[in-house]
N, C-alpha and C. Protein backbone atom coordinates (compact mmCIF):
# COMPACT_ATOMS: atom_id res chain seq x y z
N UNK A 1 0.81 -1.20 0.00
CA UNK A 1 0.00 0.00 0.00
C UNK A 1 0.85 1.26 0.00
N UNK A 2 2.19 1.12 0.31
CA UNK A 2 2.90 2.46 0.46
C UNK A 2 3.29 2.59 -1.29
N UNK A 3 3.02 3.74 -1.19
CA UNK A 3 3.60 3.81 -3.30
C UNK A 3 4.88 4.83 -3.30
N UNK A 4 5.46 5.94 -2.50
CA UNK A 4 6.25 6.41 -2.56
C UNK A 4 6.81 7.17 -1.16
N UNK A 5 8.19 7.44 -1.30
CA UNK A 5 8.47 8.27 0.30
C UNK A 5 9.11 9.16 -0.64
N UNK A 6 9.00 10.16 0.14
CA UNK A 6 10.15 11.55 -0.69
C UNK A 6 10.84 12.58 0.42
N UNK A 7 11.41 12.63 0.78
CA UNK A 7 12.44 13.65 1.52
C UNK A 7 13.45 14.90 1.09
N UNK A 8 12.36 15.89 0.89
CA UNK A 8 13.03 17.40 0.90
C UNK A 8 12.51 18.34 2.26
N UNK A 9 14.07 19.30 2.83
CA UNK A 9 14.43 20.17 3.31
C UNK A 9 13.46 19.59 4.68
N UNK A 10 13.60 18.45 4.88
CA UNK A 10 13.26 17.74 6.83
C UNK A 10 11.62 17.40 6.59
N UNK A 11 10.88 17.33 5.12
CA UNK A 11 9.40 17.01 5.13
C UNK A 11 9.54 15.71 4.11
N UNK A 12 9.00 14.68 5.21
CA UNK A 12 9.00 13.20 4.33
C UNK A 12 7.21 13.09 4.23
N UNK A 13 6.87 13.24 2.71
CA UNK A 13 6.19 13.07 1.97
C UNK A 13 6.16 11.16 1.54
N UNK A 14 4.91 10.85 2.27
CA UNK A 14 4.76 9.47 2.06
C UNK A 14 3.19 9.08 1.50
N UNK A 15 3.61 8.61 0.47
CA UNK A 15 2.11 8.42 -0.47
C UNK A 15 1.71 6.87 -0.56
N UNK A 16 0.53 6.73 -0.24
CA UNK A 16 -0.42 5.52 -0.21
C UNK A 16 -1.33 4.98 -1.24
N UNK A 17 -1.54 4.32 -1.57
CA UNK A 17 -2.10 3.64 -2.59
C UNK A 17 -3.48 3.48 -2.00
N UNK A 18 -4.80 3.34 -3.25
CA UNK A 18 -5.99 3.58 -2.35
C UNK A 18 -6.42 2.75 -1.47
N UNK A 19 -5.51 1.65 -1.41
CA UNK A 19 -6.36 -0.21 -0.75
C UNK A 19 -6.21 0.90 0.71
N UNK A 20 -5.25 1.67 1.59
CA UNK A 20 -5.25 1.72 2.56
C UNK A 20 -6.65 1.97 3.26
N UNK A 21 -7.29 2.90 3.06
CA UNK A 21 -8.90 2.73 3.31
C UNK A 21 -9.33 1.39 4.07
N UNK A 22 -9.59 0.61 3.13
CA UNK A 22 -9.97 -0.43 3.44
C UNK A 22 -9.41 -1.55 4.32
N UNK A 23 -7.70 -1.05 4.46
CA UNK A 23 -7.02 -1.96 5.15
C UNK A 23 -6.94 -1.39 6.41
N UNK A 24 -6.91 -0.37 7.09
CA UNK A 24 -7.84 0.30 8.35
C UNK A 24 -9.24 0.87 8.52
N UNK A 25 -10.11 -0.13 8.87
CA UNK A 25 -11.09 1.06 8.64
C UNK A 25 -11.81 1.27 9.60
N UNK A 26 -11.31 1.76 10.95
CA UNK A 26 -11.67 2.47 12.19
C UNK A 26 -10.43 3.56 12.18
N UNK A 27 -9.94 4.23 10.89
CA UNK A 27 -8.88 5.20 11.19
C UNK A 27 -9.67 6.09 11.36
N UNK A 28 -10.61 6.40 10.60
CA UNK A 28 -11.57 7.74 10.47
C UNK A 28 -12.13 8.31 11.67
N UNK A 29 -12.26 7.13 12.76
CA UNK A 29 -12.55 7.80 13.78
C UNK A 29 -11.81 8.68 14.28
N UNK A 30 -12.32 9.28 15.09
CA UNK A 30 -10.92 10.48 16.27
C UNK A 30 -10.19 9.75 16.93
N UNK A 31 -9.90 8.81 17.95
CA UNK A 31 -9.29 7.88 18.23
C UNK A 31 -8.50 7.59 17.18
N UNK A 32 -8.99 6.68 16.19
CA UNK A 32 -8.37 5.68 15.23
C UNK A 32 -7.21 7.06 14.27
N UNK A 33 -7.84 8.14 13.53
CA UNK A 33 -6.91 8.82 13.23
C UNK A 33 -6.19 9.81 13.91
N UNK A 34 -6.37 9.46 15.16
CA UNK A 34 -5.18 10.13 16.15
C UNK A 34 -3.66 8.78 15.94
N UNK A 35 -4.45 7.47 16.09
CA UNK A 35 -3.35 6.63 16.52
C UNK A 35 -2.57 6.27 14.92
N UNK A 36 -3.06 6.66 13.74
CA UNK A 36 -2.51 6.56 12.25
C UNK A 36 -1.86 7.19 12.49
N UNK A 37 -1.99 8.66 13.05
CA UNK A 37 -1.07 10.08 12.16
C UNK A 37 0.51 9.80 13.67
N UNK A 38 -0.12 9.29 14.37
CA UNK A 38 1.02 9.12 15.90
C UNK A 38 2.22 8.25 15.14
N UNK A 39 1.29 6.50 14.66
CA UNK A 39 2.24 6.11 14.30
C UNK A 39 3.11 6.26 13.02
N UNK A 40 2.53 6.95 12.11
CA UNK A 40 3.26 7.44 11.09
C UNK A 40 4.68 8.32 11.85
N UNK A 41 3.72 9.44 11.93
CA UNK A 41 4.82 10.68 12.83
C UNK A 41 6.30 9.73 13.03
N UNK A 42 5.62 8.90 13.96
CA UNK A 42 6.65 8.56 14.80
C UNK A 42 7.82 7.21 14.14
N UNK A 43 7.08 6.75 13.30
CA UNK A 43 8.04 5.65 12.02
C UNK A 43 8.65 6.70 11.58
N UNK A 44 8.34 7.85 10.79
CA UNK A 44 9.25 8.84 9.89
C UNK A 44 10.23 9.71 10.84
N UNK A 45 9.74 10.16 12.17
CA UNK A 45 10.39 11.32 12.57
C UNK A 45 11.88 10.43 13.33
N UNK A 46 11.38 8.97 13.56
CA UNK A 46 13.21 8.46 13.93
C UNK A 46 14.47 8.42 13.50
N UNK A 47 13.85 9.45 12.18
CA UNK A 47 15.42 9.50 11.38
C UNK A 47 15.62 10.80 11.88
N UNK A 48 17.02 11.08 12.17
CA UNK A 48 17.39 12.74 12.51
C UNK A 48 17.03 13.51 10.99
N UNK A 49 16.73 13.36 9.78
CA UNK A 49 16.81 14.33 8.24
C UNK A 49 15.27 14.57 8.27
N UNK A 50 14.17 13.60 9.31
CA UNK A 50 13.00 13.92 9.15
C UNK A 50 12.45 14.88 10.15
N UNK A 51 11.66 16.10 9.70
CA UNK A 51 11.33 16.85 10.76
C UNK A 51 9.90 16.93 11.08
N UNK A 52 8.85 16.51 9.57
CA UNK A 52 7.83 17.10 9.44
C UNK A 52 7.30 15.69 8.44
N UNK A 53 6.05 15.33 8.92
CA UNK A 53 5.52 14.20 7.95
C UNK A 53 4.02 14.65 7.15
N UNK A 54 3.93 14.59 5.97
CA UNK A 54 3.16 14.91 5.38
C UNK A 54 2.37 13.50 4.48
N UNK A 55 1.20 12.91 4.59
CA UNK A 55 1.10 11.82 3.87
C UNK A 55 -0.55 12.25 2.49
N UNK A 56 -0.50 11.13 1.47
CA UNK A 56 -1.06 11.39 0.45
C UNK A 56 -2.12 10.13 0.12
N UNK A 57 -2.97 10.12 -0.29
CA UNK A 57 -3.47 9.03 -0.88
C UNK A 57 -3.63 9.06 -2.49
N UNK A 58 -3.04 8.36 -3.45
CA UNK A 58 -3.13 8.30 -4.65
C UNK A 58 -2.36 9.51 -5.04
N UNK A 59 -1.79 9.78 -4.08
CA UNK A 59 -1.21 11.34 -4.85
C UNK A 59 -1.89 12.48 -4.06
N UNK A 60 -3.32 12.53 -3.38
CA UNK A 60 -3.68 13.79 -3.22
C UNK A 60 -3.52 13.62 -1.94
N UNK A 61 -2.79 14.64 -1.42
CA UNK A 61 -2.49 14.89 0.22
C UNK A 61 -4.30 15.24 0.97
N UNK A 62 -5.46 16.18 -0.24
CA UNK A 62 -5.96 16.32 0.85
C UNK A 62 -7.13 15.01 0.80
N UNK A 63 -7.02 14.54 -0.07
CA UNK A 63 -7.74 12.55 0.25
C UNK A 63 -7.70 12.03 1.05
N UNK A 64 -6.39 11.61 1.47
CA UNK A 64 -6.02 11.14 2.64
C UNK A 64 -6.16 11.76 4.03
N UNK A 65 -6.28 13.36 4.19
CA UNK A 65 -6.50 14.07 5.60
C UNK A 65 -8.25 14.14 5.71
N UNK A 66 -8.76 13.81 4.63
CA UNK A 66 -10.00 13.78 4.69
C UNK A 66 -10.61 12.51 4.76
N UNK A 67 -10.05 11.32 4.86
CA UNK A 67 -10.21 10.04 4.82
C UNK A 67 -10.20 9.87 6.87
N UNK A 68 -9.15 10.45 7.28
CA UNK A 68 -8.99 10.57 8.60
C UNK A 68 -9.88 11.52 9.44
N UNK A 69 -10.68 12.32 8.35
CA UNK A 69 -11.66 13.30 9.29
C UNK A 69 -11.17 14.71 9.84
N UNK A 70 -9.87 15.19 8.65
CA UNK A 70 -9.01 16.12 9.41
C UNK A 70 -8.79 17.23 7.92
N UNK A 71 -8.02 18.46 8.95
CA UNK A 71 -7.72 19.43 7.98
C UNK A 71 -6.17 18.68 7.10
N UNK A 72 -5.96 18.83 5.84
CA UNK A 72 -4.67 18.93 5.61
C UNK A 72 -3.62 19.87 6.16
N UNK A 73 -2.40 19.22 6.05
CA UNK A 73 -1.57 19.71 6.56
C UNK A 73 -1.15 21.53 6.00
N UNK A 74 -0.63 22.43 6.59
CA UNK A 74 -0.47 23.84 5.59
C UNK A 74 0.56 23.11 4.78
């Protein structure tokens, strides 16, 4: 389900393929997309070059923040 990672200037840009939906699907809750965006954060931010995680579905960043019930990122 992961389709790409990208790392410019400390923002790792990580894009998902659409199955993810379906392969969580209690993220949408508040709970559930509190504990997605935690464990993402926290897989990407253990590298010292990562500062800031930004993720996408199919490409569109705001798909995916809206899949979770949330604003996109600025």
């Amino acid at each position: 389900m992961l389709d790409t990672v990208e790392l410019s200037d400390g923002v790792a840009r990580i894009g998902f393929d659409a199955r993810l939906p379906d392969a969580i699907p209690g993220a949408s809750s508040a709970a559930g997309s509190r504990a997605v965006l935690e464990a993402l954060d926290a897989t990407a931010t253990q590298f010292h070059t990562v500062d800031d995680v930004i993720c996408s579905l199919e490409g569109d960043t705001d798909a995916f923040y809206n899949w979770l019930q949330l604003g996109s990122p600025s």
